[in-house]
N, C-alpha and C. Protein backbone atom coordinates (compact mmCIF):
# COMPACT_ATOMS: atom_id res chain seq x y z
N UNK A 1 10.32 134.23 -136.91
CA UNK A 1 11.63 134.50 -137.48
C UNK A 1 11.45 134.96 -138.93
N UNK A 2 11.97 136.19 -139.08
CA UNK A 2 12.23 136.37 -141.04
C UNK A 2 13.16 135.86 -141.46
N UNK A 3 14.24 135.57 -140.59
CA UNK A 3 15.65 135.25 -140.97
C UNK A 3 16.02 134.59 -140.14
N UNK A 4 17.37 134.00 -140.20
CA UNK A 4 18.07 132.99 -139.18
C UNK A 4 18.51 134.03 -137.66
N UNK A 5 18.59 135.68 -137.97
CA UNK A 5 18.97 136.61 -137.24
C UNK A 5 18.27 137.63 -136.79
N UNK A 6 16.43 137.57 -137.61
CA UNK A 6 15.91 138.53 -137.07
C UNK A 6 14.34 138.04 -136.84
N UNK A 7 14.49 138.17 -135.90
CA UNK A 7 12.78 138.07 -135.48
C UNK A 7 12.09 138.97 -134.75
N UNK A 8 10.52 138.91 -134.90
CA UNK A 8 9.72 139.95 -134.35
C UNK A 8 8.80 139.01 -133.43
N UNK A 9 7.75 139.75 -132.60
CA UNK A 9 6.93 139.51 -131.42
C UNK A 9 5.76 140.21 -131.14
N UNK A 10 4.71 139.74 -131.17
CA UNK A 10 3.47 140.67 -130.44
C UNK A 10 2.99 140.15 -129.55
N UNK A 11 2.51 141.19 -128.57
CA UNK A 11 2.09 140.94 -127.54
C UNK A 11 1.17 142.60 -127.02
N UNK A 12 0.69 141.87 -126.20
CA UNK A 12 -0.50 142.63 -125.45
C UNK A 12 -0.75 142.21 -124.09
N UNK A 13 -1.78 143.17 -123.66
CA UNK A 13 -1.83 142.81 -122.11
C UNK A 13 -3.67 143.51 -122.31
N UNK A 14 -4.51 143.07 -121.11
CA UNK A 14 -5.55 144.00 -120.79
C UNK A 14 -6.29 143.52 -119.47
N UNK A 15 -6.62 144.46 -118.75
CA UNK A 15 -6.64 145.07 -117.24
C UNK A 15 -7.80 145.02 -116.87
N UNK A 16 -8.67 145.30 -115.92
CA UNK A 16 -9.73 145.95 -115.68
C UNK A 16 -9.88 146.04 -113.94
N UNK A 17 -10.21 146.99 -113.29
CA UNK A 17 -10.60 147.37 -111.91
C UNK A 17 -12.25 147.61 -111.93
N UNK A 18 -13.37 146.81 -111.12
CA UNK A 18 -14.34 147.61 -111.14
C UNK A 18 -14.74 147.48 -109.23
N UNK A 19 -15.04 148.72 -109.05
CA UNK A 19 -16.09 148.69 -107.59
C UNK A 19 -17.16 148.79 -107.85
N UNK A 20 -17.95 148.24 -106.36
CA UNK A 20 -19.42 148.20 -106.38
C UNK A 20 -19.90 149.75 -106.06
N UNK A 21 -20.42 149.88 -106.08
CA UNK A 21 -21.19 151.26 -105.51
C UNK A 21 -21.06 151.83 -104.72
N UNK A 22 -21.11 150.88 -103.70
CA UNK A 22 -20.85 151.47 -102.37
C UNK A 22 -18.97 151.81 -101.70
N UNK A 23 -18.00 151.03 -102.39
CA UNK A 23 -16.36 151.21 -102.04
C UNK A 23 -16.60 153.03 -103.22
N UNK A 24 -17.21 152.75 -104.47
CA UNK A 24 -17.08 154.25 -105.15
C UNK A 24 -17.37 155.51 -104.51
N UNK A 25 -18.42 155.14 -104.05
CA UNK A 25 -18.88 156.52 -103.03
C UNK A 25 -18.23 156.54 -102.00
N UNK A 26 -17.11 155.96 -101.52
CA UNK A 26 -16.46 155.93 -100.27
C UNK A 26 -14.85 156.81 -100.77
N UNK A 27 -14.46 156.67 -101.86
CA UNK A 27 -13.64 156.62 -102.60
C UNK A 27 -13.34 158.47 -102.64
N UNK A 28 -12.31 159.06 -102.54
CA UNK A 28 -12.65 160.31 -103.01
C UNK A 28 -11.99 160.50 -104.05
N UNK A 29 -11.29 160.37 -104.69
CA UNK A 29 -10.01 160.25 -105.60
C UNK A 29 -10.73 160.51 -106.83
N UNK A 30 -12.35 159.82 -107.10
CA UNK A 30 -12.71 159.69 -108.27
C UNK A 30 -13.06 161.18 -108.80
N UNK A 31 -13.27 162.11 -107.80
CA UNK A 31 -13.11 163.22 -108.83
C UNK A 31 -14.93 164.13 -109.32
N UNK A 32 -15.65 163.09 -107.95
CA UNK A 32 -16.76 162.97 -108.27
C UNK A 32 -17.79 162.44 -109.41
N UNK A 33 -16.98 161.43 -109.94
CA UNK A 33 -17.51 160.63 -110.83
C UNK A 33 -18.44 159.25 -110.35
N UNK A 34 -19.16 158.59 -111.05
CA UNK A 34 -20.16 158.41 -110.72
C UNK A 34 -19.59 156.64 -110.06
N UNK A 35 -18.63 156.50 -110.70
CA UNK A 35 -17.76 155.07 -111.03
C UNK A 35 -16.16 155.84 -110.72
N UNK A 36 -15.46 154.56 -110.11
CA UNK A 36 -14.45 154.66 -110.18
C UNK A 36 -13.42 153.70 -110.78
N UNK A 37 -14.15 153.09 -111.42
CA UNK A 37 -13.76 151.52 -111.90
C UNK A 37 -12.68 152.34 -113.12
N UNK A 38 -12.14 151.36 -113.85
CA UNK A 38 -10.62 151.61 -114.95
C UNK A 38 -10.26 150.52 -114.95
N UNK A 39 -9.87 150.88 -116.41
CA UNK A 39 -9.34 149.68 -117.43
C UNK A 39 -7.79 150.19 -117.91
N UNK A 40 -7.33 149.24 -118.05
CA UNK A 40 -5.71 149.47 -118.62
C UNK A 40 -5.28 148.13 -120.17
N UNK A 41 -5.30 149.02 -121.05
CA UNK A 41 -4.99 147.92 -122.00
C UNK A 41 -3.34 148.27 -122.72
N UNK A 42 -2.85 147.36 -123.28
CA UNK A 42 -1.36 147.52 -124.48
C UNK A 42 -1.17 146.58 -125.36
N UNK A 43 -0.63 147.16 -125.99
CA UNK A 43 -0.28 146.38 -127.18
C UNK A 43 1.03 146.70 -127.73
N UNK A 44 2.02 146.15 -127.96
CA UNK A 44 3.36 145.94 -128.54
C UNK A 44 3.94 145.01 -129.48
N UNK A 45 5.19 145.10 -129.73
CA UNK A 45 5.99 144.30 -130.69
C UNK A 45 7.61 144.65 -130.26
N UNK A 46 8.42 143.71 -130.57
CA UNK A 46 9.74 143.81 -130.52
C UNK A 46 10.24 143.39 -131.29
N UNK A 47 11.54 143.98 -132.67
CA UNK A 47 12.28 143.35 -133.07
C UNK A 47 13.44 142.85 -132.94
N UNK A 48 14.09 142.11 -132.63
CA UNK A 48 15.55 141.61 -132.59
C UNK A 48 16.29 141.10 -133.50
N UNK A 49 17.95 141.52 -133.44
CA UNK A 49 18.31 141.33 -134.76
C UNK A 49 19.92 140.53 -134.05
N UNK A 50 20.13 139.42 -134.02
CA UNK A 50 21.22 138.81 -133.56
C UNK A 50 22.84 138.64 -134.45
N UNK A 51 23.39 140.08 -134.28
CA UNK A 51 24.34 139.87 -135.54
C UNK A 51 25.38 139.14 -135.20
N UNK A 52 25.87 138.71 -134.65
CA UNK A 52 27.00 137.52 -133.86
C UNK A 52 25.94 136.90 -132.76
N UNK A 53 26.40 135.39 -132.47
CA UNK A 53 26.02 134.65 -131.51
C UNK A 53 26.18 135.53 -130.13
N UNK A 54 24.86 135.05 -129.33
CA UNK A 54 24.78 135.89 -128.16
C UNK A 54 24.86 137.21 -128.03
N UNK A 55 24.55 137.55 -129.32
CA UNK A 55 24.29 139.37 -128.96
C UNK A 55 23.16 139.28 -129.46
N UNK A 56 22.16 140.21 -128.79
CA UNK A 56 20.55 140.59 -129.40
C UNK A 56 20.50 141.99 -129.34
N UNK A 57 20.44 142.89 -130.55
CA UNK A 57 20.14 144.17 -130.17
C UNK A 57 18.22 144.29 -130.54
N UNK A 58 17.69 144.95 -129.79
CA UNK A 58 16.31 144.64 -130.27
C UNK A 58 15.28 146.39 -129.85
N UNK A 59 14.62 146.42 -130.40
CA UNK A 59 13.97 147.77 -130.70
C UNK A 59 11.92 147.13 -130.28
N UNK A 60 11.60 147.62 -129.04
CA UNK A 60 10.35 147.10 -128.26
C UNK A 60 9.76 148.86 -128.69
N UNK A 61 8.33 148.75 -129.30
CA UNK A 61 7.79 149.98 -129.60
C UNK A 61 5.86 149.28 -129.04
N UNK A 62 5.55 149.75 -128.02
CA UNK A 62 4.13 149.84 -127.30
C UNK A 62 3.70 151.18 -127.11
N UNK A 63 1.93 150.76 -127.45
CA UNK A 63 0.87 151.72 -127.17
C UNK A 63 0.24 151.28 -125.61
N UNK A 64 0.11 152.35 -125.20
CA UNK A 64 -0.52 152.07 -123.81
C UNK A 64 -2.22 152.88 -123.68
N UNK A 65 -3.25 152.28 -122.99
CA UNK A 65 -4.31 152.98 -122.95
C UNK A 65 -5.05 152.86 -121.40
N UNK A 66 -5.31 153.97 -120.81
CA UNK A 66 -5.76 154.09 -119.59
C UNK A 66 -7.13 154.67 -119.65
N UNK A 67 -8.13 153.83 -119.33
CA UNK A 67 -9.75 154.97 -119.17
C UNK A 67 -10.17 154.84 -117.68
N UNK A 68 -9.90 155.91 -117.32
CA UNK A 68 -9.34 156.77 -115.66
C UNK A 68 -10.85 156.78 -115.14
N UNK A 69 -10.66 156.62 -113.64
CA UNK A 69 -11.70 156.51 -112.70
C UNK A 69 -13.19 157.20 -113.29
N UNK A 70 -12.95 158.09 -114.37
CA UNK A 70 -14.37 158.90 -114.27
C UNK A 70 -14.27 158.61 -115.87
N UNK A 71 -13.86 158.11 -116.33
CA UNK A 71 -14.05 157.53 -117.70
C UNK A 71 -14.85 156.63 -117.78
N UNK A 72 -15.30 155.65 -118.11
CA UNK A 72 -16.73 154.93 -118.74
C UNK A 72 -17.85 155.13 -117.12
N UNK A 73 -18.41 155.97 -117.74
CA UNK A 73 -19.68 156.31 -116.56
C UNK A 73 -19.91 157.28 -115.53
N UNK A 74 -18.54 157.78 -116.03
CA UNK A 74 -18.39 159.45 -114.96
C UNK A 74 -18.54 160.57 -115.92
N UNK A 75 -18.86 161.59 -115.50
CA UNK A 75 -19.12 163.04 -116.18
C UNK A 75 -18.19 163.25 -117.01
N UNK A 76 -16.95 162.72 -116.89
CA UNK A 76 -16.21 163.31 -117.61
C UNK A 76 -15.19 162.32 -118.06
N UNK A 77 -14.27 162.39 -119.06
CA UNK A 77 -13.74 161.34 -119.93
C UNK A 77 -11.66 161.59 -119.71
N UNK A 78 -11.69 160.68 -118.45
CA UNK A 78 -10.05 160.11 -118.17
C UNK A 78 -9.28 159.75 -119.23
N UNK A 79 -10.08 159.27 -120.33
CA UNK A 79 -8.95 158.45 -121.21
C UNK A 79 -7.82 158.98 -121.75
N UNK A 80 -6.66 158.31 -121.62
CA UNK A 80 -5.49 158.49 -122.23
C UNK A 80 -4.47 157.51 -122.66
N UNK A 81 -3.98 157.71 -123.47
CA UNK A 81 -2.98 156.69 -123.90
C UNK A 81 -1.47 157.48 -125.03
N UNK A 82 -0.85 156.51 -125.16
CA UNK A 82 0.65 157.01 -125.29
C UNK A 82 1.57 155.95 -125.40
N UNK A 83 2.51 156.48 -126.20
CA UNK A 83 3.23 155.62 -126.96
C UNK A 83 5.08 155.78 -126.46
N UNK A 84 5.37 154.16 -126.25
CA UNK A 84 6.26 154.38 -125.46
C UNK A 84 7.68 153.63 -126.68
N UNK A 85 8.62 153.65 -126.55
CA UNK A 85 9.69 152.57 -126.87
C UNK A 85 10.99 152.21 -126.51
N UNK A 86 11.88 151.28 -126.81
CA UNK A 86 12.84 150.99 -125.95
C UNK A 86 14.19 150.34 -127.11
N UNK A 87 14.88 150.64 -126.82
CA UNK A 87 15.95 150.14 -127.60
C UNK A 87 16.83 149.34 -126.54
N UNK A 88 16.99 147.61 -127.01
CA UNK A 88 17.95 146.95 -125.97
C UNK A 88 19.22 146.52 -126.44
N UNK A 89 20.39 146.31 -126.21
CA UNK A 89 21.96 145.64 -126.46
C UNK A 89 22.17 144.51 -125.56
N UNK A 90 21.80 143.47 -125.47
CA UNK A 90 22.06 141.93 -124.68
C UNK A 90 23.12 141.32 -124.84
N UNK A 91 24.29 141.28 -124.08
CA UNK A 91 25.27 139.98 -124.59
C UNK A 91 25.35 139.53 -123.48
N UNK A 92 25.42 138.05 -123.74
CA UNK A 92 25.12 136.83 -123.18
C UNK A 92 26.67 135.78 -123.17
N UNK A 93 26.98 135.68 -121.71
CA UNK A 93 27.79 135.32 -121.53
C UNK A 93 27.75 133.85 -120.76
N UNK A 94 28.15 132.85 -121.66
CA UNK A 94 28.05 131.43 -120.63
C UNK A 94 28.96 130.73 -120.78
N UNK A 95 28.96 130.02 -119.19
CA UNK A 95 30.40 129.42 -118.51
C UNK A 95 31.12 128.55 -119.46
């Protein structure tokens, strides 16, 4: 909390897929890479700002990162990532 009305949040997440050797070479998707394994990581924050009871308007801004089937150990380099955000309006209604 900075204030009685506004607070912030971090958070993250992180992923990982790996096959053995033998499901990769079975695999065609990879693109002929050597691995088909991938990782998925993020990282975010949200602020919320409660200007009357039971309303939250709040502003969520995340980076996202994908290193794609032929990324760590394939010929060629999947990685990508990108930046997403969200603006929310909550009112909260109880009996």
């Amino acid at each position: 909390y900075w204030t009685p009305t506004l607070r912030s949040s971090l958070y993250g997440f992180y992923g990982e897929l790996e096959y053995s050797a033998a499901a990769s070479a079975v695999i065609t998707t990879c693109g002929g890479a050597a691995s088909c394994d991938w990782s998925y990581w993020s990282v975010g924050s949200r602020t919320v700002w409660n200007p009357v009871t039971n309303l939250d308007l709040s502003v969520d801004i995340m980076y996202n990162n994908v290193d794609g089937a032929s990324g760590g150990g394939g010929t060629t380099d999947n990685t990508v990532g990108w930046l997403q955000g969200m603006v929310r309006a909550q009112r909260n209604f109880y009996p």
